[in-house]
Protein backbone atom coordinates (compact mmCIF):
# COMPACT_ATOMS: atom_id res chain seq x y z
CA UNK A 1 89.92 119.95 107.66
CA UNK A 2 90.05 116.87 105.80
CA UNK A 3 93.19 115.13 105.37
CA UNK A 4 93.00 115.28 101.61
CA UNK A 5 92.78 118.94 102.17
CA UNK A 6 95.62 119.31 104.26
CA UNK A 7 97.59 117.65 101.91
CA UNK A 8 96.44 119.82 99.12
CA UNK A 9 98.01 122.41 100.98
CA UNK A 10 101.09 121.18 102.18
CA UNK A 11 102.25 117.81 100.98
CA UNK A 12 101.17 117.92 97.14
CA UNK A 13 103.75 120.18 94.93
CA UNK A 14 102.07 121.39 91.83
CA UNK A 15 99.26 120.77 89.07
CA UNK A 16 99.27 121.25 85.68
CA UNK A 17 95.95 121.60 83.45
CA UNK A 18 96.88 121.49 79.58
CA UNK A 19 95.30 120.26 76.22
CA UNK A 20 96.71 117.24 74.98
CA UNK A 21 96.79 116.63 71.24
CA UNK A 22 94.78 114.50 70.36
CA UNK A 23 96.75 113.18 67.81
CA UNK A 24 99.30 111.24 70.39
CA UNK A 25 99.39 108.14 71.09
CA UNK A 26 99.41 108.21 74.56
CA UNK A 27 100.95 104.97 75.43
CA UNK A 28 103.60 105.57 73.17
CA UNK A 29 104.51 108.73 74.58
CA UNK A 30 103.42 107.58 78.04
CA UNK A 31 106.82 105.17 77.42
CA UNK A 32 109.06 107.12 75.37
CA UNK A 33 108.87 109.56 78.81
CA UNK A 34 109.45 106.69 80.94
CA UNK A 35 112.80 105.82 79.50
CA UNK A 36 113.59 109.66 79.33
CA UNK A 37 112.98 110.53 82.80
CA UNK A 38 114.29 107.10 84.51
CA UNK A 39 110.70 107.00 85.67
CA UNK A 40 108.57 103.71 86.85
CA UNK A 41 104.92 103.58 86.80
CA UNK A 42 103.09 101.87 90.15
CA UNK A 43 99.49 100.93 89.05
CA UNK A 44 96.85 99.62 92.30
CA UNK A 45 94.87 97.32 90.92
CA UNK A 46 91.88 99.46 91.27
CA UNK A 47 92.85 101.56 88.58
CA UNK A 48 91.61 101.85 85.32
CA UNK A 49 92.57 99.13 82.74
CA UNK A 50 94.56 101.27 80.39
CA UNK A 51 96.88 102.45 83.44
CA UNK A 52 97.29 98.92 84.78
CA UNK A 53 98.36 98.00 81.30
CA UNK A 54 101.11 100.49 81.10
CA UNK A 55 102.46 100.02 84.11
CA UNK A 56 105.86 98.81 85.52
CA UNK A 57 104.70 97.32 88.65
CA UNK A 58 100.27 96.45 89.22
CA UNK A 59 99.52 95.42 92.74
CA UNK A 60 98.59 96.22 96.46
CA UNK A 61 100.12 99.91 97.65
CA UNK A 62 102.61 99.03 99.98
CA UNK A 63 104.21 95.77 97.84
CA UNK A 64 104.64 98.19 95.44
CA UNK A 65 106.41 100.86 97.24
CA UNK A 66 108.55 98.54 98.37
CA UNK A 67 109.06 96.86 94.69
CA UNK A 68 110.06 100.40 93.89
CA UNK A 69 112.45 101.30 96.55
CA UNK A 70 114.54 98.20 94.81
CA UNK A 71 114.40 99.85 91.39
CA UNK A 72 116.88 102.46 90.20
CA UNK A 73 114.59 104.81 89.07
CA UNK A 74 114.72 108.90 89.78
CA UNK A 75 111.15 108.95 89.40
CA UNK A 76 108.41 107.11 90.70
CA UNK A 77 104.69 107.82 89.36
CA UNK A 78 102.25 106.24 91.82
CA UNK A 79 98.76 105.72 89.47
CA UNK A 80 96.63 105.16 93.04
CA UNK A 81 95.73 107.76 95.83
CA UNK A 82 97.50 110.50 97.77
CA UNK A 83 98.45 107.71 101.12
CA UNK A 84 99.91 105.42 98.63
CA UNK A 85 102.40 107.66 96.98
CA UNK A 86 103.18 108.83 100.74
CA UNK A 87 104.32 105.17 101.43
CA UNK A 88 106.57 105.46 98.02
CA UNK A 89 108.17 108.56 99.47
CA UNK A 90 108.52 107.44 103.03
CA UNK A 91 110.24 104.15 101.31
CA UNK A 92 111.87 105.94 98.94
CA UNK A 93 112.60 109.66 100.19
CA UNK A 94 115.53 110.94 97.61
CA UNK A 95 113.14 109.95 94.37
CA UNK A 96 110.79 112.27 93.22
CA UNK A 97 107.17 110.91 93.86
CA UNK A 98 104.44 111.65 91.53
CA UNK A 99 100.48 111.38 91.65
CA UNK A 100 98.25 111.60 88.78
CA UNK A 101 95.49 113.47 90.50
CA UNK A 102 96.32 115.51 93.22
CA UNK A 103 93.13 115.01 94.49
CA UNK A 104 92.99 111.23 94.99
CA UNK A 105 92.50 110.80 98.28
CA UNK A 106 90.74 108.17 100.13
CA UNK A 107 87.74 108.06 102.37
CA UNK A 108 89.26 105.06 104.56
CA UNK A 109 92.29 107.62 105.15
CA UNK A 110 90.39 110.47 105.42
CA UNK A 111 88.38 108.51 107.93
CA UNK A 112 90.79 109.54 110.35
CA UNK A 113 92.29 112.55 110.79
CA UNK A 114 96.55 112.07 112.73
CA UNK A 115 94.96 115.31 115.14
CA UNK A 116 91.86 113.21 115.84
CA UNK A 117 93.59 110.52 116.46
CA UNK A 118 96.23 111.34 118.48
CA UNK A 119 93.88 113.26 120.96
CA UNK A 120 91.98 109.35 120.80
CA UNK A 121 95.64 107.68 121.44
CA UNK A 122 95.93 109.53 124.72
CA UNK A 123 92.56 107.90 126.21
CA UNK A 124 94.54 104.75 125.81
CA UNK A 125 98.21 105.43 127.08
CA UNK A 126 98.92 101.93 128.15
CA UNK A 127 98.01 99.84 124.45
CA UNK A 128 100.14 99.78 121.65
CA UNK A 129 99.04 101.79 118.02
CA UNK A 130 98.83 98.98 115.19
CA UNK A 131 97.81 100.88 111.66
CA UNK A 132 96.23 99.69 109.12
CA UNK A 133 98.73 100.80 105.83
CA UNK A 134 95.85 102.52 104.18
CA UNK A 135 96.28 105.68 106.12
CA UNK A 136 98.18 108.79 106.18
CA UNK A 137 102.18 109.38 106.74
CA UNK A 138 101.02 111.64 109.97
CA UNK A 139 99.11 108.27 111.13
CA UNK A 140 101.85 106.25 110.57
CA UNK A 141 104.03 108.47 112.54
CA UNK A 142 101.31 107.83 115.29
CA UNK A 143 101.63 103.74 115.19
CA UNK A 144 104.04 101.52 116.93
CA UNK A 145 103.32 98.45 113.84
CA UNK A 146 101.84 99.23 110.79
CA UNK A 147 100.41 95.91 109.13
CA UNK A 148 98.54 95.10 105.94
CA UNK A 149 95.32 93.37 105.38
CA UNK A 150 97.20 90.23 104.17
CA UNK A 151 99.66 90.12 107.44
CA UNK A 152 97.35 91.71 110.29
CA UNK A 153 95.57 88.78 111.68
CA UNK A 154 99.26 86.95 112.10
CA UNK A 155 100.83 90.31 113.84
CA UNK A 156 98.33 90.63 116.51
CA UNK A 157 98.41 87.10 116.78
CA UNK A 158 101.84 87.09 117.56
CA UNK A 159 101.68 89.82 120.36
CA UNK A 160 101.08 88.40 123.73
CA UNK A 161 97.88 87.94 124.70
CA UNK A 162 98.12 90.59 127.68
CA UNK A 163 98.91 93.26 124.82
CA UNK A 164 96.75 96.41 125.04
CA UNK A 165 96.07 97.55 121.44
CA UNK A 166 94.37 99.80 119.62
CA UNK A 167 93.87 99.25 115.97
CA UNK A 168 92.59 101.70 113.17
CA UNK A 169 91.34 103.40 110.95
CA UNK A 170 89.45 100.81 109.38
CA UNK A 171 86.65 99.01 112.00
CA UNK A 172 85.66 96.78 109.69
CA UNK A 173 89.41 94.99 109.20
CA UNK A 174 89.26 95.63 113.25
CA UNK A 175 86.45 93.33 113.87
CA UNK A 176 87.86 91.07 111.26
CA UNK A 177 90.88 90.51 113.37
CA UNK A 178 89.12 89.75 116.69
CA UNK A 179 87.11 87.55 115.35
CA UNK A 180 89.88 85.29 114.25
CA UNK A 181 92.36 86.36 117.03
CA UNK A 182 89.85 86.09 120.14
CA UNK A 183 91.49 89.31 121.20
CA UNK A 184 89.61 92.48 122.36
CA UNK A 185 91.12 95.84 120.42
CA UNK A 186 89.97 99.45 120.83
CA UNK A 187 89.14 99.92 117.12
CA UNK A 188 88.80 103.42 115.55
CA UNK A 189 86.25 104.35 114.04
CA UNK A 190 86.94 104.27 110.41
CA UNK A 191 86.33 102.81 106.95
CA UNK A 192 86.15 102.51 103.45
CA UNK A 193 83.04 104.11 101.50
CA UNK A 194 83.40 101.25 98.18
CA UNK A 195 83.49 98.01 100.81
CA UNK A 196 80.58 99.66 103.36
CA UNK A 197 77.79 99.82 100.18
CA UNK A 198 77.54 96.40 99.43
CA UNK A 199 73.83 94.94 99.63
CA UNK A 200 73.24 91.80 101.47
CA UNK A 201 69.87 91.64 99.16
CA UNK A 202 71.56 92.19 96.22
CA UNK A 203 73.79 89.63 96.87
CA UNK A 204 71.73 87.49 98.01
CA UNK A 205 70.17 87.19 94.79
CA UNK A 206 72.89 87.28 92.49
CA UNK A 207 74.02 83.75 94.33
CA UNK A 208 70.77 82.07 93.78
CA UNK A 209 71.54 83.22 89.68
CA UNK A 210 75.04 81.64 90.24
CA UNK A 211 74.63 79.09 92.44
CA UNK A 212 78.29 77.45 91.19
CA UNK A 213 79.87 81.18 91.59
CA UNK A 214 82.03 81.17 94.71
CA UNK A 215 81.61 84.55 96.27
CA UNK A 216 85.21 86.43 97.83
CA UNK A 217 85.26 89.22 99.81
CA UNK A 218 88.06 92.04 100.69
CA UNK A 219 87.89 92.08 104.61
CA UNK A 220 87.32 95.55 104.76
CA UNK A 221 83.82 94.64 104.12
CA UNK A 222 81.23 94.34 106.89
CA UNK A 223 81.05 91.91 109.32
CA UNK A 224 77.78 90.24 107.09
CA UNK A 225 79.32 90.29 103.86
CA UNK A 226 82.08 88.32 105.20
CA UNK A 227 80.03 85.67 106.91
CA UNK A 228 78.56 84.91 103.58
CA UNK A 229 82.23 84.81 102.05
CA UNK A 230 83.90 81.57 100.95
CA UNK A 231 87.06 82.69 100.88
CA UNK A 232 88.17 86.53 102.93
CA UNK A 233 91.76 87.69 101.83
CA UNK A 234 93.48 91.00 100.47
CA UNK A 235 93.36 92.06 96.99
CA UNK A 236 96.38 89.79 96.16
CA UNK A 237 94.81 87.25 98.00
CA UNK A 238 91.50 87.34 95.89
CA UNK A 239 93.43 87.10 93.44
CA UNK A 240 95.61 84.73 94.02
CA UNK A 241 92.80 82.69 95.27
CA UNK A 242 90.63 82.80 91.69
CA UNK A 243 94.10 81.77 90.19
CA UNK A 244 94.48 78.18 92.40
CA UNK A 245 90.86 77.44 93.51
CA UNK A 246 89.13 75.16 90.93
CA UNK A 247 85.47 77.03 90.38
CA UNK A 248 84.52 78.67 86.95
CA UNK A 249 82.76 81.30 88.37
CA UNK A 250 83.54 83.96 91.19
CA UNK A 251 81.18 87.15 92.65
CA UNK A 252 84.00 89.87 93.91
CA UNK A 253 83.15 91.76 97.12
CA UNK A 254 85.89 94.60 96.80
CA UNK A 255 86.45 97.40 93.88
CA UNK A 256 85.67 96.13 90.47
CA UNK A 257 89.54 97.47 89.07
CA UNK A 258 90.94 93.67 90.48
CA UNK A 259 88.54 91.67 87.96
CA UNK A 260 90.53 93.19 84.89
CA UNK A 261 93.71 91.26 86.43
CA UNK A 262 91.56 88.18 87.30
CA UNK A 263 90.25 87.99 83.86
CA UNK A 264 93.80 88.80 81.70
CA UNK A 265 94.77 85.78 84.07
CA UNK A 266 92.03 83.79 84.48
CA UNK A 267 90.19 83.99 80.85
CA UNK A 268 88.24 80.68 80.49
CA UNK A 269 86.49 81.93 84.27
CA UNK A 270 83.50 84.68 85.08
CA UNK A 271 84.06 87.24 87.39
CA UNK A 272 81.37 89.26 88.81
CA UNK A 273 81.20 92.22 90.99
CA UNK A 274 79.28 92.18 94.09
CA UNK A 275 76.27 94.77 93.71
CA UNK A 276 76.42 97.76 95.57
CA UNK A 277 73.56 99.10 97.51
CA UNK A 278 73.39 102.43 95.23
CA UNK A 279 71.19 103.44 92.20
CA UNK A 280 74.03 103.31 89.72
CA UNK A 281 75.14 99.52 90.75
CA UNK A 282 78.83 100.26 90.68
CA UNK A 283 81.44 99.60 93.35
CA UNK A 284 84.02 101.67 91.55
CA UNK A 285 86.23 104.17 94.00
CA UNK A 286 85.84 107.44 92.88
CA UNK A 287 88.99 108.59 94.24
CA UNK A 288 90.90 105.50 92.41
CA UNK A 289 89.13 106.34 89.00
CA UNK A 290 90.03 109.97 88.99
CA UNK A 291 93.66 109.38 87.68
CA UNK A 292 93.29 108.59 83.75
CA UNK A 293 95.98 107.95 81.31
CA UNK A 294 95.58 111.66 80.18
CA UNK A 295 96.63 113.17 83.67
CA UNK A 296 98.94 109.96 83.75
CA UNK A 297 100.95 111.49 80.77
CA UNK A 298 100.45 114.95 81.95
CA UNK A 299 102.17 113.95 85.47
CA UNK A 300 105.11 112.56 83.92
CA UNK A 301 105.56 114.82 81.23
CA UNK A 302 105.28 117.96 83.75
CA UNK A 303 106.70 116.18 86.91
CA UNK A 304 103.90 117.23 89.13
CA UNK A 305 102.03 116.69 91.20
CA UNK A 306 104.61 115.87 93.60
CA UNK A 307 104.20 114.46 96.91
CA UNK A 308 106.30 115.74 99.38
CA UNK A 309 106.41 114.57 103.41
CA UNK A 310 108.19 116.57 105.88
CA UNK A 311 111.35 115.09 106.91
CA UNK A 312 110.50 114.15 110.70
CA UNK A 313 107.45 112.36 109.18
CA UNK A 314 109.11 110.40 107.30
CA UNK A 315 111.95 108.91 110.40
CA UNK A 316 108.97 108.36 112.15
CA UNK A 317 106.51 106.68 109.85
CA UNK A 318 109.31 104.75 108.58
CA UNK A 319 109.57 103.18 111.96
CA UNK A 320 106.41 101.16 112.23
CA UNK A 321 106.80 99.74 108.92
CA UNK A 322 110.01 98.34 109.65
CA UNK A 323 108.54 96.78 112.48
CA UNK A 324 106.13 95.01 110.30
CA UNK A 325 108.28 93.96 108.45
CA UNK A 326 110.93 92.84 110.99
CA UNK A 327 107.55 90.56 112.66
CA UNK A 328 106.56 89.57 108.93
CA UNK A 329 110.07 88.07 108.52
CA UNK A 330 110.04 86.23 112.07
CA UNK A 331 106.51 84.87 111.21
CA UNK A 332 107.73 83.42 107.91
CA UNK A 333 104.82 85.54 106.34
């Protein structure tokens, strides 16, 4: 069973089909509910530019669970995918979590299954679990650390070096890691359908149009798209990067929803997505793209879907991300 299955059928409260007038202004409505309901919207920045636009908070899943968890809102509408409003409700268990789609899920996630994984964990009783966020509450629960993409090279680093560990789901982010730690891991083996398509060809070619273009890369990518990279970094961190470094023009190795935030900041530059290696040329998640503003107004209008995590889940999923955070803090990061 799929993980975005099981959560169909346990963890996801609701869903509402309706015709919407189309008469409403949706933003307008999208906001008078806010205010109504004491609601905040979450938008990842691969989401569509009309639902980044109306959003509260726009950025990478678990900064903005935690940006919510300071808010004083009773409802929290998580425009992004079913692991991502678990993190909001493991952050922030007495609000009422919502996700536009409840069937958002995400093939990094779904990548590996927590009953797959645990039978894995016991081939390796002496190493310690380190989790890439982008995965299930029942994974988390599995983990000892849980650590980002912006913040995972610096926690393993900080381990000692005699450290057994095993680090998932994503391989790709894996290798990344012991190739700038110089540490061995037992990586699952995992990862993320939109940063596995890229072709090298393609690529290729697009530099020699834009020889100037510096070319930036999300490092769930392969191991070859990053050696081509002048700059590997998180989705904040690409964009963060485009906003300090001093080139006009930038090809984007991750999913082409982050260029609508580099170009509303960045709108004297060019920003180009990295081709694919698929017939329609898009890098667009599929899972991301199937919230819209419609089902965005529908969820907060209706109050469902709601994501739900079982109680015990949530003490224990809890506890790995505190220890991130408690290392994050000691590392300055």
């Amino acid at each position: 069973m799929l993980e975005t299955d099981f959560l169909e059928e346990i963890n996801i409260k609701g869903f509402v089909e309706e015709a919407i007038d189309p008469r409403l202004d949706l933003f307008d409505e999208i906001e008078r509910l806010k205010k109504e309901k004491n609601a905040v919207i979450l938008a990842h920045y691969y989401q569509e530019p009309d639902i980044q636009d109306i959003a509260d908070y726009i950025g990478d899943s678990l900064g903005l669970s935690q940006q919510a968890a300071k808010t004083d809102a009773d409802i929290i509408v998580f425009a992004g995918v079913h692991f991502m409003a678990e993190t909001a409700k493991l952050l922030s268990p007495s609000k009422k979590v919502l996700l536009p789609d409840a069937k958002a899920g995400c093939s990094l996630s779904d990548s590996c299954p927590a009953v797959l994984f645990e039978k894995f964990k016991k081939n390796y009783p002496d190493h310690l679990v380190i989790t890439y966020v982008n995965c299930s509450a029942e994974l988390k629960a599995l983990s000892d650390i849980v650590c980002t993409s912006s913040n995972a090279v610096q926690i393993v680093q900080s381990l000692p070096k005699e450290q057994k560990i095993i680090f998932g789901p994503d391989k790709n982010l894996g290798r990344y890691i012991m190739k700038k730690t110089g540490r061995d891991m037992v990586l699952w083996n995992g990862s993320c359908m939109v940063h596995e398509i890229f072709s090298m060809k393609r690529i290729t070619l697009l530099k020699e149009r834009h020889p100037e273009a510096k070319f930036i890369a999300h490092p769930e990518c392969e191991d070859a798209v990053l050696k081509m990279a002048d700059y590997v970094g998180s989705t904040t961190g690409l964009l963060n990067y485009t906003l300090k470094d001093n080139s006009r023009e930038y090809i984007i190795a991750t999913e082409s929803g982050i260029i609508h935030q580099m170009q509303k900041a960045n709108p004297d530059k060019v920003f180009i997505p990295a081709p694919p290696d698929n017939s329609c040329a898009c890098n667009d998640c599929p899972h991301m793209k199937r919230n819209t503003l419609e089902k965005l107004y529908l969820c907060i209008k209706n109050e469902v879907p709601e994501i739900d995590v079982p109680l015990d889940i949530i003490d224990r999923a809890r506890l790995p991300i505190e220890r991130m955070l408690e290392l994050s803090a000691q590392l300055g990061l």
